[in-house]
N, C-alpha and C. Protein backbone atom coordinates (compact mmCIF):
# COMPACT_ATOMS: atom_id res chain seq x y z
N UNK A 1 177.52 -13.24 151.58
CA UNK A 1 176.21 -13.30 152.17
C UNK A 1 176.36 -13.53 153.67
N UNK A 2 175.55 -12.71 154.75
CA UNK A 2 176.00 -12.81 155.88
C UNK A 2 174.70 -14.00 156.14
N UNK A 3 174.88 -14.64 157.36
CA UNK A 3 174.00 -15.42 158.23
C UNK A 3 174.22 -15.23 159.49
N UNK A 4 172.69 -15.36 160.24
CA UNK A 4 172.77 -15.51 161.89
C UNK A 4 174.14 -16.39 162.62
N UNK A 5 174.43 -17.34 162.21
CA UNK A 5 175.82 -17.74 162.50
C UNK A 5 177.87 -17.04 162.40
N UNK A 6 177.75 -15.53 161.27
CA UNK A 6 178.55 -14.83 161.09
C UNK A 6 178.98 -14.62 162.36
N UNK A 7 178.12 -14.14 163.05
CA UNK A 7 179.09 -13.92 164.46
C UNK A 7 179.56 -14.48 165.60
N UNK A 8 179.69 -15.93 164.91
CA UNK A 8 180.04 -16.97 165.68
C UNK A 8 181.60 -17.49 165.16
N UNK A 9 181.68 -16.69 163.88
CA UNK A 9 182.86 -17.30 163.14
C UNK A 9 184.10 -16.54 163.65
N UNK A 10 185.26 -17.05 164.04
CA UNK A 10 186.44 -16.07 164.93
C UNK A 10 186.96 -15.37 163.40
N UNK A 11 187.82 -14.38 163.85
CA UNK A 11 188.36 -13.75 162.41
C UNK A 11 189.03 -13.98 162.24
N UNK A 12 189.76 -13.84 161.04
CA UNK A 12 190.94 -14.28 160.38
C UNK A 12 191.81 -13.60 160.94
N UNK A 13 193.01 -13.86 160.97
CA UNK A 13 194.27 -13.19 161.85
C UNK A 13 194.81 -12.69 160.41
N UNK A 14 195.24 -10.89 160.22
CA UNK A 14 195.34 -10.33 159.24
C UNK A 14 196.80 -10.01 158.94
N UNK A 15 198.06 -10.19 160.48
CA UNK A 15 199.19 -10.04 160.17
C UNK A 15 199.82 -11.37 160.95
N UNK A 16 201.05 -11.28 160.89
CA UNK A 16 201.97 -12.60 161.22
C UNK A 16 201.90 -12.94 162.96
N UNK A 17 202.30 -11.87 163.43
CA UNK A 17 201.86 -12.01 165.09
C UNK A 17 200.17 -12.80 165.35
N UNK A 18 199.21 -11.95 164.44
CA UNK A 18 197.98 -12.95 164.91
C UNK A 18 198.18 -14.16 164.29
N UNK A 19 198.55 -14.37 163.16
CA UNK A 19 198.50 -15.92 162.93
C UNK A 19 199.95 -16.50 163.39
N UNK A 20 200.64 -16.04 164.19
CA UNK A 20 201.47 -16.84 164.90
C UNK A 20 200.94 -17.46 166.45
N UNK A 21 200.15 -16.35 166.69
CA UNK A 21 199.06 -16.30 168.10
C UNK A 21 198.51 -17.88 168.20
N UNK A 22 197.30 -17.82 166.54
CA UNK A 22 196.58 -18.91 166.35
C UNK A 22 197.53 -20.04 166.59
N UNK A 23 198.35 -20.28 165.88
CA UNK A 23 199.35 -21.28 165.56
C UNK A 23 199.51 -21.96 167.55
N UNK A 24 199.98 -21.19 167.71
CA UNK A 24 200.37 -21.49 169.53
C UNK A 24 199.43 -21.80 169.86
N UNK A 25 198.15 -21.23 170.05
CA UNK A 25 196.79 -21.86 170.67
C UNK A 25 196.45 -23.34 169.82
N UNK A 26 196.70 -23.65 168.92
CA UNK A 26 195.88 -24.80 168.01
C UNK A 26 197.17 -25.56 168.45
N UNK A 27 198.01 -25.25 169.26
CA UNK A 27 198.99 -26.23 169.80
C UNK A 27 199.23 -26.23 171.13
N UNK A 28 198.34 -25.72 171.32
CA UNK A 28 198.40 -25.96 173.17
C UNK A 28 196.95 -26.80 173.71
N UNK A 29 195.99 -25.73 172.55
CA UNK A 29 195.04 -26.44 172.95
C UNK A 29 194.36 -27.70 172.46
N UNK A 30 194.86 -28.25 171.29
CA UNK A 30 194.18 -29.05 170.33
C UNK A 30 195.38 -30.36 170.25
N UNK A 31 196.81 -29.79 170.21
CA UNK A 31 197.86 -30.42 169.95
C UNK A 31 198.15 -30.55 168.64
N UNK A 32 197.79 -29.45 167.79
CA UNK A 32 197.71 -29.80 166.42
C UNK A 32 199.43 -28.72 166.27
N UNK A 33 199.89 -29.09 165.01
CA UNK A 33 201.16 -28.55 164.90
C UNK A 33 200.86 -27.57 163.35
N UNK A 34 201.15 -26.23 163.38
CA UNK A 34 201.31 -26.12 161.69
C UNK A 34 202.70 -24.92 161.80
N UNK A 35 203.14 -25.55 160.82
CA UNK A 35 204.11 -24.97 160.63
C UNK A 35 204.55 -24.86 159.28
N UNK A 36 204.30 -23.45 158.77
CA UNK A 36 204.71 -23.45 157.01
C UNK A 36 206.67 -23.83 156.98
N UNK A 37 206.18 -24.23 155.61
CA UNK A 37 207.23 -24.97 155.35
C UNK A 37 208.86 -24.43 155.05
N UNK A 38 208.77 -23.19 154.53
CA UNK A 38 209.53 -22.12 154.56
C UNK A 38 210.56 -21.78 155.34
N UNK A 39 209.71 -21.82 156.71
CA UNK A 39 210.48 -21.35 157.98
C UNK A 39 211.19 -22.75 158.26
N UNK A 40 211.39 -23.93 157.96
CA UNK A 40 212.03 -24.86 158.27
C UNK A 40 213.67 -24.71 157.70
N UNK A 41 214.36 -24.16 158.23
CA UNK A 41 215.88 -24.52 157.71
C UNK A 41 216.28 -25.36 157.56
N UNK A 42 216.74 -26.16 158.59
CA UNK A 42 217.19 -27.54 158.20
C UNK A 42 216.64 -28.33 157.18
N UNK A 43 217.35 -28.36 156.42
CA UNK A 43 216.88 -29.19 155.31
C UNK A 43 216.23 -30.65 155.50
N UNK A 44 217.33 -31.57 156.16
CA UNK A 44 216.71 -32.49 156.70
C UNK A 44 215.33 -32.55 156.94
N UNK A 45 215.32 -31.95 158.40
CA UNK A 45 213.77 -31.63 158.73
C UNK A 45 212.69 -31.16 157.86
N UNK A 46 213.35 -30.28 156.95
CA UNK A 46 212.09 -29.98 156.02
C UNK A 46 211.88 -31.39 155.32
N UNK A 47 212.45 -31.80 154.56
CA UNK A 47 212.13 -33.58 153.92
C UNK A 47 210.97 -33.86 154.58
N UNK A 48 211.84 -34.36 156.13
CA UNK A 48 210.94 -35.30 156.42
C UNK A 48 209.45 -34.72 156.55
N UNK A 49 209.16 -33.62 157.16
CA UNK A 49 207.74 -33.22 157.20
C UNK A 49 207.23 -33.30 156.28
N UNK A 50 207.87 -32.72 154.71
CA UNK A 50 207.55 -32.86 153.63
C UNK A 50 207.18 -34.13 152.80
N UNK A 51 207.93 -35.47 153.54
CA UNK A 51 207.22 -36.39 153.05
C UNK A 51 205.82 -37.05 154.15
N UNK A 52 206.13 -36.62 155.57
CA UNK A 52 204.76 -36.99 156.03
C UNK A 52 203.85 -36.08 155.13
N UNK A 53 203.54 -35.05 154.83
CA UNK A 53 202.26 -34.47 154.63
C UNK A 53 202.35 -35.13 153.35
N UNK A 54 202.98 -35.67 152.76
CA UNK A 54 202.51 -35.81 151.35
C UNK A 54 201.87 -37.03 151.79
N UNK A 55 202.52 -38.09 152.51
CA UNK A 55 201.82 -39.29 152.75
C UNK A 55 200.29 -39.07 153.21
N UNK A 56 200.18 -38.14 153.77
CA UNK A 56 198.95 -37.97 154.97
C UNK A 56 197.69 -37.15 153.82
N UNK A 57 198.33 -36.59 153.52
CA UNK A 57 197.85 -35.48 152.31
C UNK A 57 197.82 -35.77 150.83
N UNK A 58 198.97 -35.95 150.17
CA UNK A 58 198.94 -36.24 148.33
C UNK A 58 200.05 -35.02 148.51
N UNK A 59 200.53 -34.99 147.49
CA UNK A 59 201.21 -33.81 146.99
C UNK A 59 200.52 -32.47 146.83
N UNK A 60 201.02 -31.22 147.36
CA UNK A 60 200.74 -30.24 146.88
C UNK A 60 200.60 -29.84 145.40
N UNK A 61 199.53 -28.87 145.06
CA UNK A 61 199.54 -28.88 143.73
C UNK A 61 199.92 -27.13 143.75
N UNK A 62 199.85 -26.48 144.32
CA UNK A 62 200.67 -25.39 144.27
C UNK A 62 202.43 -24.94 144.07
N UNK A 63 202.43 -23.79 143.48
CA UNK A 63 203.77 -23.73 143.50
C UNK A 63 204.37 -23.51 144.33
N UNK A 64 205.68 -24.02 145.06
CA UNK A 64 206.55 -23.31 145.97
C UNK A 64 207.61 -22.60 145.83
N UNK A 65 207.84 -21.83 144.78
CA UNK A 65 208.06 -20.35 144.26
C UNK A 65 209.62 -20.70 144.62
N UNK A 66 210.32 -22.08 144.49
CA UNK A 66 211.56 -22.14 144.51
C UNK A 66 212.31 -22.72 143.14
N UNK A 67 211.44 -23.06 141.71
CA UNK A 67 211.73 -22.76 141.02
C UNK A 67 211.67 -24.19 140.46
N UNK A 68 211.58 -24.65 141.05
CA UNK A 68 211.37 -26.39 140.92
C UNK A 68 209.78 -26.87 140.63
C-alpha cells in the first residue's frame, strides 16, 4: 500500500556496492558500525563481536548456514 510519505523513504540498496555505500555513510555520518559477520576472518574478532551483539541483542535465532 503506497502513502503520501513513500517518497520520503530512501531505497533499498539492491547490490553489494550500494549496500556497502550505505554501510560507509551510517559510519561516517551516524558513527554506527555494521558489519556482517561472515566477512570477519579472524576468528578471534569474530567471537568477540559475536558476544557483544548477543549481550546487546539476545542471540540470533536464525541460522548461520555453518552447520552448527
Amino acid at each position: 500500500m503506497k502513502s503520501y510519505l513513500s517518497k520520503h523513504i530512501p531505497e533499498t540498496p539492491k547490490d553489494e556496492d550500494g549496500l556497502r555505500a550505505m554501510r560507509a555513510a551510517a559510519w561516517h555520518r551516524l558513527g554506527i558500525i555494521t558489519i556482517r559477520i561472515d566477512e570477519i576472518e579472524d576468528e578471534l574478532e569474530r567471537r568477540f563481536l559475536e558476544g557483544m551483539a548477543t549481550r546487546m541483542f539476545g542471540r540470533r535465532s536464525v541460522s548461520r548456514g555453518t552447520g552448527a
